[in-house]
PDB file of N, CA and C in Angstrom:
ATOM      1  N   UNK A   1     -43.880 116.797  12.578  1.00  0.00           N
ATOM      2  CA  UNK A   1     -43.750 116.684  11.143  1.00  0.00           C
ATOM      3  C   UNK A   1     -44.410 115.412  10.622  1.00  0.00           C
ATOM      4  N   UNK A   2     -44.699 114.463  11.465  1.00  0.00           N
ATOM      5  CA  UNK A   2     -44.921 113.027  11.001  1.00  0.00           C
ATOM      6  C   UNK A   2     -46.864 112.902  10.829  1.00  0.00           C
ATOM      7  N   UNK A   3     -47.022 113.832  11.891  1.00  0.00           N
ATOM      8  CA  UNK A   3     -48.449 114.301  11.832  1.00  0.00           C
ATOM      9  C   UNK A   3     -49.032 115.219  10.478  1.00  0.00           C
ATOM     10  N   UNK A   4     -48.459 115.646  10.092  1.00  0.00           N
ATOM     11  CA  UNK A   4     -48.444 117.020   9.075  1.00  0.00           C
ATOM     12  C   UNK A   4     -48.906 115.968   7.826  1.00  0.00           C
ATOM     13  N   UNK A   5     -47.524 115.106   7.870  1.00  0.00           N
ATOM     14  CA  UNK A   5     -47.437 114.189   6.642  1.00  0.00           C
ATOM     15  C   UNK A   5     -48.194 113.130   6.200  1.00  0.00           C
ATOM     16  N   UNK A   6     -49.087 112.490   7.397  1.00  0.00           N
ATOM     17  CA  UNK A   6     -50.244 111.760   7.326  1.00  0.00           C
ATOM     18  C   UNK A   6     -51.758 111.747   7.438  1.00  0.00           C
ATOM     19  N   UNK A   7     -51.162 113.304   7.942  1.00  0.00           N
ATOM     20  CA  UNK A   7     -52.724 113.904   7.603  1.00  0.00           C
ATOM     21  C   UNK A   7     -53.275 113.863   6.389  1.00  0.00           C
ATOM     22  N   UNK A   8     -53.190 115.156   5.848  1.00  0.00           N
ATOM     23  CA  UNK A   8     -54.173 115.750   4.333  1.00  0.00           C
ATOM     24  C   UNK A   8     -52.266 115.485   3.690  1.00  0.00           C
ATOM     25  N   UNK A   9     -51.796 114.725   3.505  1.00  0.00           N
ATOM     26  CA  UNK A   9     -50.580 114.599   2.497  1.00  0.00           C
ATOM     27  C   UNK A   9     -50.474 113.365   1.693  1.00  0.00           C
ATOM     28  N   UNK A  10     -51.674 112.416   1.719  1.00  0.00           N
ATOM     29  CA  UNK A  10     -52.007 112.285   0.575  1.00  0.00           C
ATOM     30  C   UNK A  10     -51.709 112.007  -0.815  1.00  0.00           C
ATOM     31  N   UNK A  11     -51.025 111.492  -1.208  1.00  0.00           N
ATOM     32  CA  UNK A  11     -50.757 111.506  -2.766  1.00  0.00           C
ATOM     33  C   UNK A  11     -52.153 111.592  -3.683  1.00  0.00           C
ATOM     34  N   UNK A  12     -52.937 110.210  -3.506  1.00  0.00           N
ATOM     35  CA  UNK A  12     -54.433 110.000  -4.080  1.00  0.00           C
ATOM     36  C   UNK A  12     -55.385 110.124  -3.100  1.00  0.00           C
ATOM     37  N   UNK A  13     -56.625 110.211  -3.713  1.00  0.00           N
ATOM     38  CA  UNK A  13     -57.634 110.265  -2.895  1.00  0.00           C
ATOM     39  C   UNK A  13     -58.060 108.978  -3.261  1.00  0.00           C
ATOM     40  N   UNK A  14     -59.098 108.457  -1.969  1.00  0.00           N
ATOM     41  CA  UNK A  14     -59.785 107.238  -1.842  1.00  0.00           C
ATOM     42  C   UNK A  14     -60.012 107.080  -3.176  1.00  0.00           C
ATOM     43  N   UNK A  15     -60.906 107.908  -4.133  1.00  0.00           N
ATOM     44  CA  UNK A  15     -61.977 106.870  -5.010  1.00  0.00           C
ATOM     45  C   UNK A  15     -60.273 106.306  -6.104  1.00  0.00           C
ATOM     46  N   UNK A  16     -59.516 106.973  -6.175  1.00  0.00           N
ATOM     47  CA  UNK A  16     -58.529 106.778  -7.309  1.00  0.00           C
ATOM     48  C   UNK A  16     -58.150 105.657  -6.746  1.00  0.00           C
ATOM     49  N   UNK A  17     -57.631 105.477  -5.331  1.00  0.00           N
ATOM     50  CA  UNK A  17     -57.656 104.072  -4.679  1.00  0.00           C
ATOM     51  C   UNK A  17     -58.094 102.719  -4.747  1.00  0.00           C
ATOM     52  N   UNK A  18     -59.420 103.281  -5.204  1.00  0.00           N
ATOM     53  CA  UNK A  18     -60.028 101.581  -5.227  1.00  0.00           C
ATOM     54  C   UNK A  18     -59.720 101.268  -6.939  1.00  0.00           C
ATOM     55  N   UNK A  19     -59.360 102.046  -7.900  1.00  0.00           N
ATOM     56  CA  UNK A  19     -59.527 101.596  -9.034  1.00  0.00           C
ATOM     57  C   UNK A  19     -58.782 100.980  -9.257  1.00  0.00           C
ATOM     58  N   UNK A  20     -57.218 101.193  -9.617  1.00  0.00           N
ATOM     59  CA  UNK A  20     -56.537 100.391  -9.596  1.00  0.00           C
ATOM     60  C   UNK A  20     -55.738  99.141  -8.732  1.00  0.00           C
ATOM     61  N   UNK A  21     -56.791  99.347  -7.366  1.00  0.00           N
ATOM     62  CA  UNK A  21     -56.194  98.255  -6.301  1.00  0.00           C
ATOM     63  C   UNK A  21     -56.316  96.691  -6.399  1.00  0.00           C
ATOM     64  N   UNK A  22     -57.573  96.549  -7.778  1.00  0.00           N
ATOM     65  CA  UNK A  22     -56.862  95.157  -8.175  1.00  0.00           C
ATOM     66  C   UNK A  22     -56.091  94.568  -8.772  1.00  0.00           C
ATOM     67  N   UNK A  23     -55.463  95.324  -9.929  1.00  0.00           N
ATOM     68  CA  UNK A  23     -54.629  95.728 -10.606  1.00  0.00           C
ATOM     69  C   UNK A  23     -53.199  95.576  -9.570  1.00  0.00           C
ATOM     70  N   UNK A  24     -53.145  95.944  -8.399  1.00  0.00           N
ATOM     71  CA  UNK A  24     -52.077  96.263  -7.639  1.00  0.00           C
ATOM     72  C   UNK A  24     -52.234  94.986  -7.147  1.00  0.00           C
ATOM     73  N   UNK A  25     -53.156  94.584  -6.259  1.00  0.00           N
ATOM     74  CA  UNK A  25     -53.043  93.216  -5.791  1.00  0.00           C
ATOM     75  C   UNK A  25     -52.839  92.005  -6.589  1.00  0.00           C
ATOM     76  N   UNK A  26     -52.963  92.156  -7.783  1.00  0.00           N
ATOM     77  CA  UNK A  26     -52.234  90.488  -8.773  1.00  0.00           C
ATOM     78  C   UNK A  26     -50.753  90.688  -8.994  1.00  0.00           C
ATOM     79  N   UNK A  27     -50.281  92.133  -9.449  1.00  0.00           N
ATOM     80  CA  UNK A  27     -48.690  92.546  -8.908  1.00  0.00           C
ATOM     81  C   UNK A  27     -48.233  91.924  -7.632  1.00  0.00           C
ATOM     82  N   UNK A  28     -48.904  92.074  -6.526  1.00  0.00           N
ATOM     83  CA  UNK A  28     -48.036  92.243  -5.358  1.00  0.00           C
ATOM     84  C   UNK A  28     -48.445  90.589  -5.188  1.00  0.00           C
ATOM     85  N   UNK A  29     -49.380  89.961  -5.114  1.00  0.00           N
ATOM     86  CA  UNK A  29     -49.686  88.256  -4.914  1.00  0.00           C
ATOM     87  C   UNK A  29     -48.864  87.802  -5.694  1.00  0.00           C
ATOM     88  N   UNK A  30     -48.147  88.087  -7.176  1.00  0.00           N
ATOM     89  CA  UNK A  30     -47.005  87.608  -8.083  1.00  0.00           C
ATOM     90  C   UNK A  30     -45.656  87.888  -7.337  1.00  0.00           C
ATOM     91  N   UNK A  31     -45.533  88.846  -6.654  1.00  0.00           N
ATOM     92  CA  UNK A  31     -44.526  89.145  -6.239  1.00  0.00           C
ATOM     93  C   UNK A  31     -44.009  88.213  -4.770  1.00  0.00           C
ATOM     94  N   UNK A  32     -45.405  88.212  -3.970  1.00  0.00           N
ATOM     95  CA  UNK A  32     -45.044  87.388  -2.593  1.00  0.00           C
ATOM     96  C   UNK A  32     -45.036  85.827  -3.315  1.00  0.00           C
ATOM     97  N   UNK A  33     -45.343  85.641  -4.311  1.00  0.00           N
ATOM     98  CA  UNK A  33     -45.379  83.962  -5.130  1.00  0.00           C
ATOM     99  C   UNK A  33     -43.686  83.873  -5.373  1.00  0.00           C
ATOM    100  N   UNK A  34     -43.792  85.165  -6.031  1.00  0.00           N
ATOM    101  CA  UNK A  34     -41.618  85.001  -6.192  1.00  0.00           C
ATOM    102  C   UNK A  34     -41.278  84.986  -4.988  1.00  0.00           C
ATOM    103  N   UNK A  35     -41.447  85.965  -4.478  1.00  0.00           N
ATOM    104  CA  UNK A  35     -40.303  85.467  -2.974  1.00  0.00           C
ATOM    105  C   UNK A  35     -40.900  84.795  -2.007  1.00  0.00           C
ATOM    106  N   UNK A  36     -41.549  83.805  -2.489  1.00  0.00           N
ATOM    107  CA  UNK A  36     -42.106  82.971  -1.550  1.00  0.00           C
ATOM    108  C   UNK A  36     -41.061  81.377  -1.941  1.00  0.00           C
ATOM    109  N   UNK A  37     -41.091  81.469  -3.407  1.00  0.00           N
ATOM    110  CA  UNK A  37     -40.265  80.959  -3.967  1.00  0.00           C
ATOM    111  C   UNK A  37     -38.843  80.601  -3.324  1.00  0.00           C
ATOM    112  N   UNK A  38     -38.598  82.172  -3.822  1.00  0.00           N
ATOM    113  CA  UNK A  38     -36.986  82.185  -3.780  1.00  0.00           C
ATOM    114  C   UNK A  38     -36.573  81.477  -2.052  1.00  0.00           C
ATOM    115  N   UNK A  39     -37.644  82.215  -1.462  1.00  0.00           N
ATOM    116  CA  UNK A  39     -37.424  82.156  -0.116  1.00  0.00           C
ATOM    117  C   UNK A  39     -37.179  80.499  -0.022  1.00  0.00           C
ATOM    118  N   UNK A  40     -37.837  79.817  -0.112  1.00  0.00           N
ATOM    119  CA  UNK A  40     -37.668  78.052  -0.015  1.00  0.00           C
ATOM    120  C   UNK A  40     -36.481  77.530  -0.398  1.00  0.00           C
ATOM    121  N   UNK A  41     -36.180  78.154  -1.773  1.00  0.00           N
ATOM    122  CA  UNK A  41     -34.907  77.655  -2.403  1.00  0.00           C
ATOM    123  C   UNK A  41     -34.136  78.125  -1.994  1.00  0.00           C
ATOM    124  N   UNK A  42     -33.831  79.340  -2.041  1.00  0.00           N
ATOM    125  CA  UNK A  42     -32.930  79.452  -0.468  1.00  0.00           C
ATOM    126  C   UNK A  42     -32.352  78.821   0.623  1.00  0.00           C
ATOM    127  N   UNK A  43     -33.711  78.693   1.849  1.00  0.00           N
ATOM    128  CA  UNK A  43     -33.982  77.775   2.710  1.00  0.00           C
ATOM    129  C   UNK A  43     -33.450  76.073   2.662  1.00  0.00           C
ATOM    130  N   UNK A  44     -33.314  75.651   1.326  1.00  0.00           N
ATOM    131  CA  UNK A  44     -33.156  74.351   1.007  1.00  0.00           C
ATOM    132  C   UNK A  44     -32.008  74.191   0.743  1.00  0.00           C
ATOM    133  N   UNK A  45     -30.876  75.285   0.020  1.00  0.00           N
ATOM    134  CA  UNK A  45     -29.732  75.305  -0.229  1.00  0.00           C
ATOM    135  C   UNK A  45     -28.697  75.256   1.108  1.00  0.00           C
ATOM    136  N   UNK A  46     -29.468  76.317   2.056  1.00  0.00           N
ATOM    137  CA  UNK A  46     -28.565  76.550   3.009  1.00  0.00           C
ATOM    138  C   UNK A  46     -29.343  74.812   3.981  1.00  0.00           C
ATOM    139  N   UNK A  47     -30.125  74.320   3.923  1.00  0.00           N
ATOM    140  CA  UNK A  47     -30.565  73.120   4.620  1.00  0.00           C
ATOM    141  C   UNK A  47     -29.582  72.065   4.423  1.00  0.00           C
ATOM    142  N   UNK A  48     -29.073  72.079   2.868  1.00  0.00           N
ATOM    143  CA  UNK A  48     -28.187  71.235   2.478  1.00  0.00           C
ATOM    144  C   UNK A  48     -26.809  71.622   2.951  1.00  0.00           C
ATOM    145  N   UNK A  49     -26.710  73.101   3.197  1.00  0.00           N
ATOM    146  CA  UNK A  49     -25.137  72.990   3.475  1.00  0.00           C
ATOM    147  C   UNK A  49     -24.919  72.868   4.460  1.00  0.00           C
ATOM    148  N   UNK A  50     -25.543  73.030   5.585  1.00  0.00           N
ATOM    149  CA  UNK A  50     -25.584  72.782   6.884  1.00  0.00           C
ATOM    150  C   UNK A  50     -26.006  71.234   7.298  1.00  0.00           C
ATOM    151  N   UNK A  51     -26.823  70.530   6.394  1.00  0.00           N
ATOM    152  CA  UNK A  51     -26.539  68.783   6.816  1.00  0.00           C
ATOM    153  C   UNK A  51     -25.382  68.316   6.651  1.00  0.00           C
ATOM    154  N   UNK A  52     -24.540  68.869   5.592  1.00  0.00           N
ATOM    155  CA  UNK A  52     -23.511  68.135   4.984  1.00  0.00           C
ATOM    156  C   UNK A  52     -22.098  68.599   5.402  1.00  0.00           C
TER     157      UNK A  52
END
């Protein structure tokens, strides 16, 4: 079944692919910027509770 589904199953075809894929990549680079973020502050909160 896993074969079936990655074959010809497809949602878009290539050319529809490239159009909006830069469009997709300033989304998703904003997105790893947030949780790149969060991730630190995070990281720094629990740094502090564990020194103290």
């Amino acid at each position: 079944m896993a074969s079936s589904s990655t074959g010809s199953g497809s949602a878009f075809p290539p050319s529809e692919w490239n159009t909006p894929s830069r469009v997709y990549t300033r989304s998703q680079s904003m997105a790893f910027l947030r949780a790149g973020v969060i991730a630190l502050v995070l990281l720094g909160i629990l740094a502090l509770i564990v020194l103290t």
